[in-house]
Protein backbone atom coordinates (compact mmCIF):
# COMPACT_ATOMS: atom_id res chain seq x y z
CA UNK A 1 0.00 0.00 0.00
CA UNK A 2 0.93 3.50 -0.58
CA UNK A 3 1.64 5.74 2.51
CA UNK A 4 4.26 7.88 2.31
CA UNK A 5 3.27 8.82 6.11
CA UNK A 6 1.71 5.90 7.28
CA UNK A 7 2.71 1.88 7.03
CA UNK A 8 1.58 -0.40 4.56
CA UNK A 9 -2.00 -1.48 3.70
CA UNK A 10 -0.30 -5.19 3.95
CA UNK A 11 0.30 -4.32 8.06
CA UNK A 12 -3.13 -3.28 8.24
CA UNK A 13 -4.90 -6.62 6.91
CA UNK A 14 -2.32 -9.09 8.80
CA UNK A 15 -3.16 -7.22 11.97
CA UNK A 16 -7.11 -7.60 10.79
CA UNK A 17 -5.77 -11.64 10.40
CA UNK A 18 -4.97 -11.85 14.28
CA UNK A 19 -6.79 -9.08 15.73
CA UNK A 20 -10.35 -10.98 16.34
CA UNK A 21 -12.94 -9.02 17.02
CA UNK A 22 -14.88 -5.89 17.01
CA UNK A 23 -16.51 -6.73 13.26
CA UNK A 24 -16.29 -4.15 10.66
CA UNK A 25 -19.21 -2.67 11.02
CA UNK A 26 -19.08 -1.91 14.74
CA UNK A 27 -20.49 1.09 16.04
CA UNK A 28 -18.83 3.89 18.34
CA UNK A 29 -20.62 4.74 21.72
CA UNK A 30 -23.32 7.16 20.77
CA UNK A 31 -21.75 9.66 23.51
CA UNK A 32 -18.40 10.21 22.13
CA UNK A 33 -16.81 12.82 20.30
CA UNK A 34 -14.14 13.49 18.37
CA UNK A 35 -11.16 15.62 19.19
CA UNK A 36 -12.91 18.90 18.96
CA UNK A 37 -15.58 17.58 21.01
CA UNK A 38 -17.87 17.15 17.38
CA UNK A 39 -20.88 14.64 16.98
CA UNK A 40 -19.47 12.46 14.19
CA UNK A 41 -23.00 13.49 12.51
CA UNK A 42 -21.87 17.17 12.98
CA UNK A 43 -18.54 16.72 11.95
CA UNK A 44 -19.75 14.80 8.96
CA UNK A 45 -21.59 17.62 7.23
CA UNK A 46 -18.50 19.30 7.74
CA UNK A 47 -16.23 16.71 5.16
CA UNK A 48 -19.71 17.25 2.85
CA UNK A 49 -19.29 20.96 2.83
CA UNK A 50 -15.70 20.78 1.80
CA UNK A 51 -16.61 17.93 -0.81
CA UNK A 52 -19.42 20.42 -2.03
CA UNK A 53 -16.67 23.20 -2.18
CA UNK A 54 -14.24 21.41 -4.39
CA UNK A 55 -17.02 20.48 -6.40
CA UNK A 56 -18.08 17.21 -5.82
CA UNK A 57 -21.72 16.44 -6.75
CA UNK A 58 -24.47 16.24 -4.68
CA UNK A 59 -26.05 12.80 -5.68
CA UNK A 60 -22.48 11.68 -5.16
CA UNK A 61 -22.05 13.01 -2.18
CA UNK A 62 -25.74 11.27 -0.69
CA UNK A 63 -24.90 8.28 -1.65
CA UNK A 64 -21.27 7.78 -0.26
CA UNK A 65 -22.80 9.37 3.10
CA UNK A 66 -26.04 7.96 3.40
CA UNK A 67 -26.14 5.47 6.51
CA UNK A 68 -22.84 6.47 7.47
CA UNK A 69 -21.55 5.56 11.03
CA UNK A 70 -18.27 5.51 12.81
CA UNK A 71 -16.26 2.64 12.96
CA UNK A 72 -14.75 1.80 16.15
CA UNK A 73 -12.66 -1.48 14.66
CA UNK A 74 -11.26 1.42 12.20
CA UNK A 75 -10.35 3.56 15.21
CA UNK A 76 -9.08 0.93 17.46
CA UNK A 77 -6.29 -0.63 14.45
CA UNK A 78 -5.69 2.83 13.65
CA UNK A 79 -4.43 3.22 17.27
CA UNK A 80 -2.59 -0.10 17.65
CA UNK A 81 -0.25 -0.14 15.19
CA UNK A 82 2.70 -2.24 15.46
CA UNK A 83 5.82 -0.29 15.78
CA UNK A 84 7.46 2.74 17.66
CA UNK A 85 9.32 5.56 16.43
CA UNK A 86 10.79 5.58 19.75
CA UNK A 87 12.25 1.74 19.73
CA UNK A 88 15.46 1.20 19.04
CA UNK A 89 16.28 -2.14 17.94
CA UNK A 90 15.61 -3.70 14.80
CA UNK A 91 14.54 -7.08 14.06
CA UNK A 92 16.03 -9.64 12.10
CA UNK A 93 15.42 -9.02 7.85
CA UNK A 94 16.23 -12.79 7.63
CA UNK A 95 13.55 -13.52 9.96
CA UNK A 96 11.27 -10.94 7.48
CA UNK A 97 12.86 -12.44 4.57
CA UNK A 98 12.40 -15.82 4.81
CA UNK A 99 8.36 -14.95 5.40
CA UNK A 100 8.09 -12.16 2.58
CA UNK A 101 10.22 -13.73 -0.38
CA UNK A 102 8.44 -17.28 0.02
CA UNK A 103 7.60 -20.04 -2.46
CA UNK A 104 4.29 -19.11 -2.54
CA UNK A 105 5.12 -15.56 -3.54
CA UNK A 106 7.92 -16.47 -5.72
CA UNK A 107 5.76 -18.92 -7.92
CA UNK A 108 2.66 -16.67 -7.63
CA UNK A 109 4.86 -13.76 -8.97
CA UNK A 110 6.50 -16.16 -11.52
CA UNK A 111 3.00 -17.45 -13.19
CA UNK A 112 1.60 -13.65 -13.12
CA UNK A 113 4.80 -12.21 -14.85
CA UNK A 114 4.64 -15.29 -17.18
CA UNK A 115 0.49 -14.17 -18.10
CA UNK A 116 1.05 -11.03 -18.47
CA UNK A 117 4.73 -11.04 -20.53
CA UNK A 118 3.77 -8.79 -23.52
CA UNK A 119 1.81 -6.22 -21.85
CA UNK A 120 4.49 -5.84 -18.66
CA UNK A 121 7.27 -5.16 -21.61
CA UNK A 122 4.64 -2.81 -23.24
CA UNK A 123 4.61 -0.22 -19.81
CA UNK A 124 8.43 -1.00 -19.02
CA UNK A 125 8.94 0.76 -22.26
CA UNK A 126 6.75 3.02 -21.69
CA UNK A 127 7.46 4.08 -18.21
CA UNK A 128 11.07 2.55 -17.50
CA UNK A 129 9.98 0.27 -14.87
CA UNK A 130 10.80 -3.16 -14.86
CA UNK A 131 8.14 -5.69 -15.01
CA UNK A 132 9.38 -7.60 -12.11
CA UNK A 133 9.24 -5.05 -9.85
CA UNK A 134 5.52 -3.93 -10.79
CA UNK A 135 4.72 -7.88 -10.07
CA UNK A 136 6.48 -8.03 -6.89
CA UNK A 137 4.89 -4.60 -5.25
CA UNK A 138 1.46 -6.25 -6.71
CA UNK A 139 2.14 -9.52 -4.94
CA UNK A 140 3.34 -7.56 -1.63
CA UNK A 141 0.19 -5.33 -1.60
CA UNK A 142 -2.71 -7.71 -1.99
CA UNK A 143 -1.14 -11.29 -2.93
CA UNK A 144 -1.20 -10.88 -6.42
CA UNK A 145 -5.36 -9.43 -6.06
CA UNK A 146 -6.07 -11.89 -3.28
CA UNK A 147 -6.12 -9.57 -0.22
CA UNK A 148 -7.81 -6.63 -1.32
CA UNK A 149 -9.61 -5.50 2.24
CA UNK A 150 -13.24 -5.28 2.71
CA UNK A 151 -13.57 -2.27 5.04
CA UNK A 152 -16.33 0.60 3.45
CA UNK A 153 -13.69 3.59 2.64
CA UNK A 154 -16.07 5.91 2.80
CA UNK A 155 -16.58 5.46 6.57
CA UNK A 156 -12.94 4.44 7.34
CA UNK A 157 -11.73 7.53 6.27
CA UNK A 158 -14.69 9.64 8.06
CA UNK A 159 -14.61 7.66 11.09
CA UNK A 160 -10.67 8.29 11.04
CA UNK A 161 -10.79 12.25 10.46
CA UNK A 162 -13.48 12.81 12.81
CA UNK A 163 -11.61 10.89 15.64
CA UNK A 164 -8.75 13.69 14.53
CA UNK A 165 -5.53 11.96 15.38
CA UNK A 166 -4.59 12.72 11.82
CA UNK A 167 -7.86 15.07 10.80
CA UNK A 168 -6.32 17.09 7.76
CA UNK A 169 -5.20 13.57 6.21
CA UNK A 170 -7.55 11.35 6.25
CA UNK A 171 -10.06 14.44 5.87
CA UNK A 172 -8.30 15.25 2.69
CA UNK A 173 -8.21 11.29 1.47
CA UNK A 174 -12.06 11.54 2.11
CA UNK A 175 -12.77 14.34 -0.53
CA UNK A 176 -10.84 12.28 -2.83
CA UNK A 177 -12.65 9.13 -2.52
CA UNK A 178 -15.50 11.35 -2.98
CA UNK A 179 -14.03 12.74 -6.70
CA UNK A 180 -13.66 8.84 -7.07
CA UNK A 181 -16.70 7.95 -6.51
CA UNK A 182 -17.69 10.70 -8.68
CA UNK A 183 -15.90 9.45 -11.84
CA UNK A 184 -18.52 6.67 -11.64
CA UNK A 185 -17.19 4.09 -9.04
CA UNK A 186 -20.50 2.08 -6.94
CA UNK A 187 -19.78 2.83 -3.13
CA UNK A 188 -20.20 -1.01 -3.28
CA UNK A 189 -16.88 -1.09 -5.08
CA UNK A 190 -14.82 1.15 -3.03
CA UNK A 191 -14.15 -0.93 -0.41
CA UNK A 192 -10.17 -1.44 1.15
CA UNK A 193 -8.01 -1.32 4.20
CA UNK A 194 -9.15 0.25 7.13
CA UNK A 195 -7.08 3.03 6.76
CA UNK A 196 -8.10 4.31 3.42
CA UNK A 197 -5.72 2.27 0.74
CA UNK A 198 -7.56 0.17 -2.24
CA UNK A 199 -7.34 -2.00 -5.49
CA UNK A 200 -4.80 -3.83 -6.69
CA UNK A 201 -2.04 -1.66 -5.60
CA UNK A 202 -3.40 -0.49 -2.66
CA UNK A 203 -3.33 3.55 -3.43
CA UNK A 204 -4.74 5.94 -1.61
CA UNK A 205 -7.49 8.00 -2.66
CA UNK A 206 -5.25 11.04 -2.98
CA UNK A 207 -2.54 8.65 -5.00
CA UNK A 208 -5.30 7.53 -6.88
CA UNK A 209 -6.44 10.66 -8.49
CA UNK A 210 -2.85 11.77 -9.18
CA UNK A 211 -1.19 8.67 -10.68
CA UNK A 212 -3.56 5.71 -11.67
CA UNK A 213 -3.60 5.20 -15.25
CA UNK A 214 -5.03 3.92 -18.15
CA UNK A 215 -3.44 0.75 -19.19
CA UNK A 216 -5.48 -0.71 -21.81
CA UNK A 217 -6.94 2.56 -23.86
CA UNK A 218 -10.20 2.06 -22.26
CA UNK A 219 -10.30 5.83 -21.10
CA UNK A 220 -10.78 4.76 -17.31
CA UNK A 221 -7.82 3.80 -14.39
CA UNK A 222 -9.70 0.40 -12.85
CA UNK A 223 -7.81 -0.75 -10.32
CA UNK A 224 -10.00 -2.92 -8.83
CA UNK A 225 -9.71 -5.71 -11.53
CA UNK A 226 -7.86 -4.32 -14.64
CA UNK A 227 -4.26 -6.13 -14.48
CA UNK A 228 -3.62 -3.60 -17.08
CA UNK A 229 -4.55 -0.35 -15.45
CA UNK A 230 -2.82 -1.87 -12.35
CA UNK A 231 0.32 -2.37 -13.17
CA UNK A 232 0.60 0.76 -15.13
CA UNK A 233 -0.32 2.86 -12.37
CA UNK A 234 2.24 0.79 -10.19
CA UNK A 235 4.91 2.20 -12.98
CA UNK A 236 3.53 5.50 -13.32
CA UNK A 237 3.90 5.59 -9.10
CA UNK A 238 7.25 4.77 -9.62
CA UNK A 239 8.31 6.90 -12.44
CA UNK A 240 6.95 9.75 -10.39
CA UNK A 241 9.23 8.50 -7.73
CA UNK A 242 12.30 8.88 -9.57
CA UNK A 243 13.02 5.60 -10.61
CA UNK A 244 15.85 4.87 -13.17
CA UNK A 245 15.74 3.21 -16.20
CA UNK A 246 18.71 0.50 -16.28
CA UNK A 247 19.58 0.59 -13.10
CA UNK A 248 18.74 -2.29 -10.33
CA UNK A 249 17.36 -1.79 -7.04
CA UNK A 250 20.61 -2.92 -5.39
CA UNK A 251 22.95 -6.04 -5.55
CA UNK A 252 24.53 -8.29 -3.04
CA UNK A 253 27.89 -7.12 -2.08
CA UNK A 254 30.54 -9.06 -1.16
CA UNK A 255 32.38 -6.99 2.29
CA UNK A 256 35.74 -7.77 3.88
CA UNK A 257 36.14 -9.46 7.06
CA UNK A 258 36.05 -6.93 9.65
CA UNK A 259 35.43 -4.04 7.71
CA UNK A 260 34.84 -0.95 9.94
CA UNK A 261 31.77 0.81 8.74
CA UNK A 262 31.32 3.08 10.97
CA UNK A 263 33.41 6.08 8.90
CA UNK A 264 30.93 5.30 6.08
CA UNK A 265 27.70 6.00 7.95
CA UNK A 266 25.58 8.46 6.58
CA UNK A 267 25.69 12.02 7.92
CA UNK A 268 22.39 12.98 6.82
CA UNK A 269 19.07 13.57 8.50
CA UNK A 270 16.03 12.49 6.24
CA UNK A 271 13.11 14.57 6.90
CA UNK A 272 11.03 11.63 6.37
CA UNK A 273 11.59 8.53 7.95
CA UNK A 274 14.64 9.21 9.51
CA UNK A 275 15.02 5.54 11.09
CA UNK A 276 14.86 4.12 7.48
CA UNK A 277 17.10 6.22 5.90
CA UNK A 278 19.90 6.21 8.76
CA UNK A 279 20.84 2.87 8.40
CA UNK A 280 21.79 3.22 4.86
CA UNK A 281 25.78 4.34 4.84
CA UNK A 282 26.78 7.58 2.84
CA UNK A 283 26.04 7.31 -0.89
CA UNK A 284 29.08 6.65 -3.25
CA UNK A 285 29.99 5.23 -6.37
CA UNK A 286 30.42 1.56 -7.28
CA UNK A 287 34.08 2.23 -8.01
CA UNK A 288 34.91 3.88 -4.29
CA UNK A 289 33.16 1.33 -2.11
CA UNK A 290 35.40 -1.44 -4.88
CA UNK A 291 38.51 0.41 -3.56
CA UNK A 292 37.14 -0.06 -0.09
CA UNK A 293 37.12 -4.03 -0.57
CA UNK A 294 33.35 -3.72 -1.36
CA UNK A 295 32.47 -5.70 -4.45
CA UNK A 296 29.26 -5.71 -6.06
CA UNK A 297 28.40 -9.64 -6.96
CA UNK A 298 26.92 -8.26 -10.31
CA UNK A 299 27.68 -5.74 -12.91
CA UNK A 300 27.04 -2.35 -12.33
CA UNK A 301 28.73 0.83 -13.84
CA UNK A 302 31.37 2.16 -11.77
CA UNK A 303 30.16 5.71 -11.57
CA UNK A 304 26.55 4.34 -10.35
CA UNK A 305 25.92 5.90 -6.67
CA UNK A 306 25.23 2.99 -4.22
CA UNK A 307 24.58 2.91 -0.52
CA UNK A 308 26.26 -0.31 1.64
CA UNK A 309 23.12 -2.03 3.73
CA UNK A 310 24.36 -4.70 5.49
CA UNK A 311 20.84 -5.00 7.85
CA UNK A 312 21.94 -7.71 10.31
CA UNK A 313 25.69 -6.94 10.81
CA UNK A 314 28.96 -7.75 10.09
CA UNK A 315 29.15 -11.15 8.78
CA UNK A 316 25.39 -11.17 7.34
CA UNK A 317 24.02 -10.40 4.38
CA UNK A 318 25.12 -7.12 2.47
CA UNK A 319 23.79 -5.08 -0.54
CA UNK A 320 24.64 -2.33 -2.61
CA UNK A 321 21.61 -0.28 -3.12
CA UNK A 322 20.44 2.58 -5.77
CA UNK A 323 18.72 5.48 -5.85
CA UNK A 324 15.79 2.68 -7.64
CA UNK A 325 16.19 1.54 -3.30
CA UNK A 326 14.61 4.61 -2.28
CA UNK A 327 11.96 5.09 -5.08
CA UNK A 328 10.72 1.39 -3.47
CA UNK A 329 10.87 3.59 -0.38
CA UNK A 330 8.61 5.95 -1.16
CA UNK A 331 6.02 3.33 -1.75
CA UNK A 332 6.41 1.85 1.94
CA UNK A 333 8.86 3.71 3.99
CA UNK A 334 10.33 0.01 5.30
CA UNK A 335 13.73 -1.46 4.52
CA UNK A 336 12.11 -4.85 5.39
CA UNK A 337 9.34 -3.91 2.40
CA UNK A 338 11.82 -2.21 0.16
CA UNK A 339 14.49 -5.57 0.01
CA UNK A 340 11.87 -8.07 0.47
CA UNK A 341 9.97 -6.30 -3.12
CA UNK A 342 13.93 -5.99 -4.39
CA UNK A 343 14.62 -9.90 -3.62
CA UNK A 344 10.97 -10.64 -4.76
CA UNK A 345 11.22 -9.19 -8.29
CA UNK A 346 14.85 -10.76 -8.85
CA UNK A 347 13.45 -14.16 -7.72
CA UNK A 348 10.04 -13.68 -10.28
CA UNK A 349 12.61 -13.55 -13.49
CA UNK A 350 15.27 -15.90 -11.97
């Protein structure tokens, strides 16, 4: 799923796998409010006005709203999940590895990139995105259109601005389900994670409206079902991340014995997630880390900048990764997602 600012839809339906009850359509205690001390009735004609003002339609409008309650399920995941920007440790990528890059999703991704052959070379041309890589972020986000999530967006995102922890974004995700919905979508059909992401590649609403695309010349970005539209829209997500044609994601590097890394670690504070980004070392070219005793185990160009992630320490596991690294990144800030889609997509074509 797509949050630059929040974790993956994927976290958010395995928690809904162990986390057993309230059901979906739970109700919150008529007496409570939300942060400003609003009705969620009251603070839902308040998301219509703002819908109204940037010119949604009023049948639309009706019926996304009509009916609508709060969600306490919504609320209470929303709350609870895993992680802490304040822990320290990190835990095995082996362990997250070994769970993510799996035979099932290896021969999944394998027999979805061997379908859809022709049409994945058609958008790699077209948007300089590998095909492998479109099919492993589609069999991370909903197991290859499995795993989709069944939660009502309309009242996800309502129930989560009016509860206000994060009003401005998931108020602003609401008006753009609503332009959604007015393109033609059935409320029936816009249905996701409980925190707002949908379809195939699990965008947000927001995402949506800037990036889906047309794959098939049908005039309309489906999502939902169209493998086409999907895994164009995955492409043009990652074009407009910065992704470079020709480049990999990263390669496994082999590291000398007791090499100090320390001198190499990266001086730089990343505005966004900073925890992610500091255990990358400082960015140089294929040639300098060689002449440090770093060897990339495959062919890249010496002048290529790479970064040295070596996740589990000396003696474990090292790659060198691009600048194609942090465009995966930008899809789910998570080393664990960004390798495990890297390793994913080398293992589809391997």
């Amino acid at each position: 799923m797509i949050f630059r600012l929040l974790p993956a839809a994927a976290l958010a339906i395995a928690a809904l796998a162990i986390i057993g009850a309230p059901p979906a359509n739970a109700p919150v205690a008529a007496q409570e409010r939300g942060s400003d001390g609003l009705s969620f009735e009251a603070y839902l004609e308040l998301l219509k006005a703002r819908a109204r003002g940037e010119g949604v339609s009023e049948a639309t409008i009706e019926r996304m709203t009509v009916g609508l309650t709060p969600n306490a399920t919504v609320i209470r995941l929303d709350q609870n999940q895993p992680g802490s920007a304040t822990t320290r440790g990190y835990p095995p990528m082996s362990n997250y590895i070994a769970t993510h890059v799996d035979a099932a999703r290896i021969g999944g991704g394998r027999a979805v990139y061997a379908q859809h052959r022709d049409l994945l070379a058609r958008i790699e041309r077209q948007y300089g995105v590998p095909g492998p890589i479109i099919v492993a972020i589609f069999g991370h986000e909903t197991s290859y259109g499995r795993v989709k999530g069944d939660f009502d967006l309309a009242r996800s995102l309502a129930t989560l601005a009016w509860e206000g922890r994060r009003r401005e974004l998931f108020a602003g995700e609401f008006v753009a389900l609503m332009k959604i919905a007015d393109k033609g979508f059935d409320r029936s059909q816009l249905v996701g994670s409980y925190a707002g992401a949908f379809g195939n590649p699990q965008f947000l609403p927001s995402v949506y409206l800037r990036l889906a695309t047309d794959g098939d010349g049908d005039a309309r970005a489906d999502i939902f079902t169209n493998r086409a539209d999907t895994f164009a829209s995955i492409a043009n997500y990652f074009r407009d991340a910065g992704w470079r044609q020709g480049q990999p994601w990263g390669v496994r590097a082999a590291v000398p014995t007791g090499f100090d890394i320390n001198p190499y670690r990266t001086r730089l504070a990343a505005p966004q997630c900073p925890r992610v980004h500091e255990r990358l070392s400082r960015w140089m070219t294929v040639a300098e880390w060689r002449a440090l005793g770093v060897v990339a185990q495959r062919g890249m160009s010496d002048d290529v900048m790479v970064s040295l992630f070596q996740p589990d320490g000396p003696g474990a596991p090292a790659w060198l990764v691009t600048g194609n690294y942090r465009a995966i990144l930008e899809y789910n800030c998570s080393s664990y997602y960004a390798t495990s889609v890297g390793l994913l997509a080398d293992e589809i074509v391997n």
